[in-house]
N, C-alpha and C. Protein backbone atom coordinates (compact mmCIF):
# COMPACT_ATOMS: atom_id res chain seq x y z
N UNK A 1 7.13 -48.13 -38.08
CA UNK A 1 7.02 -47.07 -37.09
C UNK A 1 7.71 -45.84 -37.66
N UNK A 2 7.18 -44.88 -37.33
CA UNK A 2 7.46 -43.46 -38.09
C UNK A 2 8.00 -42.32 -37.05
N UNK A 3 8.89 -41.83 -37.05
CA UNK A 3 8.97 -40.53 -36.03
C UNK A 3 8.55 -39.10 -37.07
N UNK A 4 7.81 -38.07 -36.40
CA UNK A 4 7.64 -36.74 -37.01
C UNK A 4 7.93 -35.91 -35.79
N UNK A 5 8.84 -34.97 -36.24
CA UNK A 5 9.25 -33.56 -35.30
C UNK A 5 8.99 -32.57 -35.72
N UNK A 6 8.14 -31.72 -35.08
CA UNK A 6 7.63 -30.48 -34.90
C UNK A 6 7.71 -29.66 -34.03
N UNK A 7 7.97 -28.34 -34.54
CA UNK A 7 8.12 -26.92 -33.61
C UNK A 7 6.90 -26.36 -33.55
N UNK A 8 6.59 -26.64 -32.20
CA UNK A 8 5.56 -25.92 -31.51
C UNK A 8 6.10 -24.64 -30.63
N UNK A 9 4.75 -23.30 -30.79
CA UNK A 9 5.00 -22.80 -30.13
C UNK A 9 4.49 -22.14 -28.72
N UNK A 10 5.02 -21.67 -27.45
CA UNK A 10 4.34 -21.50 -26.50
C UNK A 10 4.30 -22.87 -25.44
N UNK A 11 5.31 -23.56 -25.36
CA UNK A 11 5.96 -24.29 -24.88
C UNK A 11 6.92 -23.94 -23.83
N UNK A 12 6.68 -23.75 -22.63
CA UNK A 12 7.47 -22.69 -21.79
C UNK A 12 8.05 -23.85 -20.21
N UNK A 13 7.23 -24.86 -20.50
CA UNK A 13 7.57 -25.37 -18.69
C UNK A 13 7.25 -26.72 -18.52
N UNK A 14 7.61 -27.33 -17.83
CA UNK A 14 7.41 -28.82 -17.88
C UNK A 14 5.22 -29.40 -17.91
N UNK A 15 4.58 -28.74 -17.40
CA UNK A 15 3.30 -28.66 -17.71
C UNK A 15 2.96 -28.67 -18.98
N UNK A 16 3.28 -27.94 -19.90
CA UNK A 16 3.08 -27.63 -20.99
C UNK A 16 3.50 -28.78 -21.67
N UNK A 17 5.02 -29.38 -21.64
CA UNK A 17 5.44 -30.74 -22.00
C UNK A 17 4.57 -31.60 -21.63
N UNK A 18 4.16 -31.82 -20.59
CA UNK A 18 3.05 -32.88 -19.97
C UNK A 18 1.61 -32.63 -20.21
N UNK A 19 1.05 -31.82 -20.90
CA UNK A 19 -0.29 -31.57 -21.32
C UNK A 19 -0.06 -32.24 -22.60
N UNK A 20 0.93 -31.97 -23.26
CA UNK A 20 1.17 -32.20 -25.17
C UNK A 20 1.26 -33.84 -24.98
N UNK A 21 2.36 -34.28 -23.92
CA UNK A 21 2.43 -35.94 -23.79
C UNK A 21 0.97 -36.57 -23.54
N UNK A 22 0.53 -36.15 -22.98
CA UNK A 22 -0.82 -36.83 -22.33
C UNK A 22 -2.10 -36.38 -23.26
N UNK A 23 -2.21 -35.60 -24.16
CA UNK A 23 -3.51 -35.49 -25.08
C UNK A 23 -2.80 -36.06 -26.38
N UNK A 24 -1.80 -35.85 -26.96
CA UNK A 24 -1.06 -36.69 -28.00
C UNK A 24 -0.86 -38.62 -27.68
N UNK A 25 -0.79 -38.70 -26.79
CA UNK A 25 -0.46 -39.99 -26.49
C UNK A 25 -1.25 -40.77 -26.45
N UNK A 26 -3.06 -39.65 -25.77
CA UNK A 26 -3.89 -41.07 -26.44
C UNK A 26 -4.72 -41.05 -27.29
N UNK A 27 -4.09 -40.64 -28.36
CA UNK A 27 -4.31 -40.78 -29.75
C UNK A 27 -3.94 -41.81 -30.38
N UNK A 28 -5.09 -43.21 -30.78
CA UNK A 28 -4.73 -44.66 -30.99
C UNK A 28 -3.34 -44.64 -31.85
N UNK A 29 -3.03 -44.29 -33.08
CA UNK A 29 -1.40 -44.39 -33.16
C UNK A 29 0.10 -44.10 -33.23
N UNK A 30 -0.48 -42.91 -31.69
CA UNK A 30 0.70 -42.38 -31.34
C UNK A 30 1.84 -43.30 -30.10
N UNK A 31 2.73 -44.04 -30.06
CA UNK A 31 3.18 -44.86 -29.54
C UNK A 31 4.49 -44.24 -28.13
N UNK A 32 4.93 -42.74 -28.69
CA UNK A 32 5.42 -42.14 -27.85
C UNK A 32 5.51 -40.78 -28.52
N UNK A 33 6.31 -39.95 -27.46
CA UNK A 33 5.70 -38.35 -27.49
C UNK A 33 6.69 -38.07 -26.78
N UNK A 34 7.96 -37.31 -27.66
CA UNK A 34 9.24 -36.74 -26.82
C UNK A 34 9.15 -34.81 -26.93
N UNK A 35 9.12 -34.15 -25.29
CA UNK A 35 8.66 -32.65 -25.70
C UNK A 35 10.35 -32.46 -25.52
N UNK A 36 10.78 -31.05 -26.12
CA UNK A 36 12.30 -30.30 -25.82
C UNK A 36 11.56 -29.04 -25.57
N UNK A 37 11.35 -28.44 -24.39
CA UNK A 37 11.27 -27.34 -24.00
C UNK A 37 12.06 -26.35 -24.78
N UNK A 38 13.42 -26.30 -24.39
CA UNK A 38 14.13 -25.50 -24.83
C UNK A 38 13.96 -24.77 -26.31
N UNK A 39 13.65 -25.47 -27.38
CA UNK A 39 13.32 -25.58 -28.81
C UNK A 39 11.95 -25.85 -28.97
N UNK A 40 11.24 -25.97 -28.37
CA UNK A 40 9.74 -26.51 -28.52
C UNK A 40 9.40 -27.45 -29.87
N UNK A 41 10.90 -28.18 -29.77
CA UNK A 41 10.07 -29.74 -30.77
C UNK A 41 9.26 -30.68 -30.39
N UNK A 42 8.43 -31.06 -30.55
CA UNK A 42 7.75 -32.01 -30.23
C UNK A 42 7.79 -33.16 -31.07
N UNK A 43 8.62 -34.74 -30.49
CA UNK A 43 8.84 -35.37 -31.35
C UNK A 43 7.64 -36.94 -31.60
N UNK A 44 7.17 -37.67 -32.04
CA UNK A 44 5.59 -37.65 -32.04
C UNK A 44 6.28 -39.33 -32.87
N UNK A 45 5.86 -40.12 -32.13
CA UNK A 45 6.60 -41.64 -32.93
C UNK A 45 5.47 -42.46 -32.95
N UNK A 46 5.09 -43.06 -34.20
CA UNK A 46 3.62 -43.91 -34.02
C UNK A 46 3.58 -44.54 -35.33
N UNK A 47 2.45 -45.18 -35.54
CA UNK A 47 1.96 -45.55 -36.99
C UNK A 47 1.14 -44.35 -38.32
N UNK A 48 1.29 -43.99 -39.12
CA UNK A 48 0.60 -43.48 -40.27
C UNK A 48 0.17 -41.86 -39.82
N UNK A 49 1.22 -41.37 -39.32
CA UNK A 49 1.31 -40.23 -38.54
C UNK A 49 0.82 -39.43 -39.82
N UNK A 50 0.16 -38.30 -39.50
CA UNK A 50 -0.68 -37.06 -40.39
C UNK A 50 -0.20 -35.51 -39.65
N UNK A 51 0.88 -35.00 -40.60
CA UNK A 51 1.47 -34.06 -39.88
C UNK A 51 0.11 -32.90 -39.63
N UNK A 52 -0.90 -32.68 -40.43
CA UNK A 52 -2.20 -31.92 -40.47
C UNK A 52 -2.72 -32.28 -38.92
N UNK A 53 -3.02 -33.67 -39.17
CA UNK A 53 -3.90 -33.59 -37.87
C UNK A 53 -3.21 -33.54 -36.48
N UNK A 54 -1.71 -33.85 -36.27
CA UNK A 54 -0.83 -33.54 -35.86
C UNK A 54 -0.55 -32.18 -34.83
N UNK A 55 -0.88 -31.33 -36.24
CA UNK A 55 -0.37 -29.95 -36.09
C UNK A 55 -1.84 -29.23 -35.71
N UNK A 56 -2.93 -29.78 -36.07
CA UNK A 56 -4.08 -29.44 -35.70
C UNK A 56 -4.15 -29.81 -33.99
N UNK A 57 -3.85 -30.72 -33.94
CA UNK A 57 -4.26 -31.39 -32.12
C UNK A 57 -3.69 -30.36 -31.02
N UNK A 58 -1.94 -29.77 -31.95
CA UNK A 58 -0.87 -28.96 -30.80
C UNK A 58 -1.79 -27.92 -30.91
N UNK A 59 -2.35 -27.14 -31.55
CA UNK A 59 -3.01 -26.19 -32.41
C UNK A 59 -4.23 -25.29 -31.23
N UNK A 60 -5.33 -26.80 -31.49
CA UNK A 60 -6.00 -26.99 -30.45
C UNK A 60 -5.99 -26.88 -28.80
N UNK A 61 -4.97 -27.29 -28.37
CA UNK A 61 -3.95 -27.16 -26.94
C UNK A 61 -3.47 -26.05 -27.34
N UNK A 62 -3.02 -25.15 -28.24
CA UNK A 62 -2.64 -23.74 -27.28
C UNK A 62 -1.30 -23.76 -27.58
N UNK A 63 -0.38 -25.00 -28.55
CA UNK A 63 0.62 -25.07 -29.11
C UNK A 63 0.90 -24.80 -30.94
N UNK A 64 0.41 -23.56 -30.79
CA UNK A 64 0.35 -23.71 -32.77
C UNK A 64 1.82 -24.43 -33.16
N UNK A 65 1.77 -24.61 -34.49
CA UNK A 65 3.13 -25.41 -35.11
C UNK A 65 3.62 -24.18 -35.65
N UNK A 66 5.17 -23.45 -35.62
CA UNK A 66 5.33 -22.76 -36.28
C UNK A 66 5.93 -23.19 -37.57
């Protein structure tokens, strides 16, 4: 099991945390999905994690990676 943390940006409110948990999460091997508002890390724990497609998915949602 692997953790990857990333700074996303445009991360402003608990919605925003809960959009990123819930389209990241069901992604077959993402196993959990920790957001920090405050810092906009997004911490992303799973199997054979791909920071690309990763950073593509936040990207997609309206969270680029800075």
């Amino acid at each position: 099991m692997d953790t990857l943390t990333l700074v996303a940006q445009n991360i402003k409110c608990g919605g925003c945390a809960s959009a990123i948990k819930k389209e990241l999460g069901e992604l077959e091997n993402i196993t959990d999905v920790e957001v920090n508002i405050d810092n906009g890390a997004v911490s992303i724990t799973g199997h054979n994690l791909s920071t690309e497609q990763l950073s593509d998915k936040l990207a997609e949602l309206g969270y680029p990676v800075s």
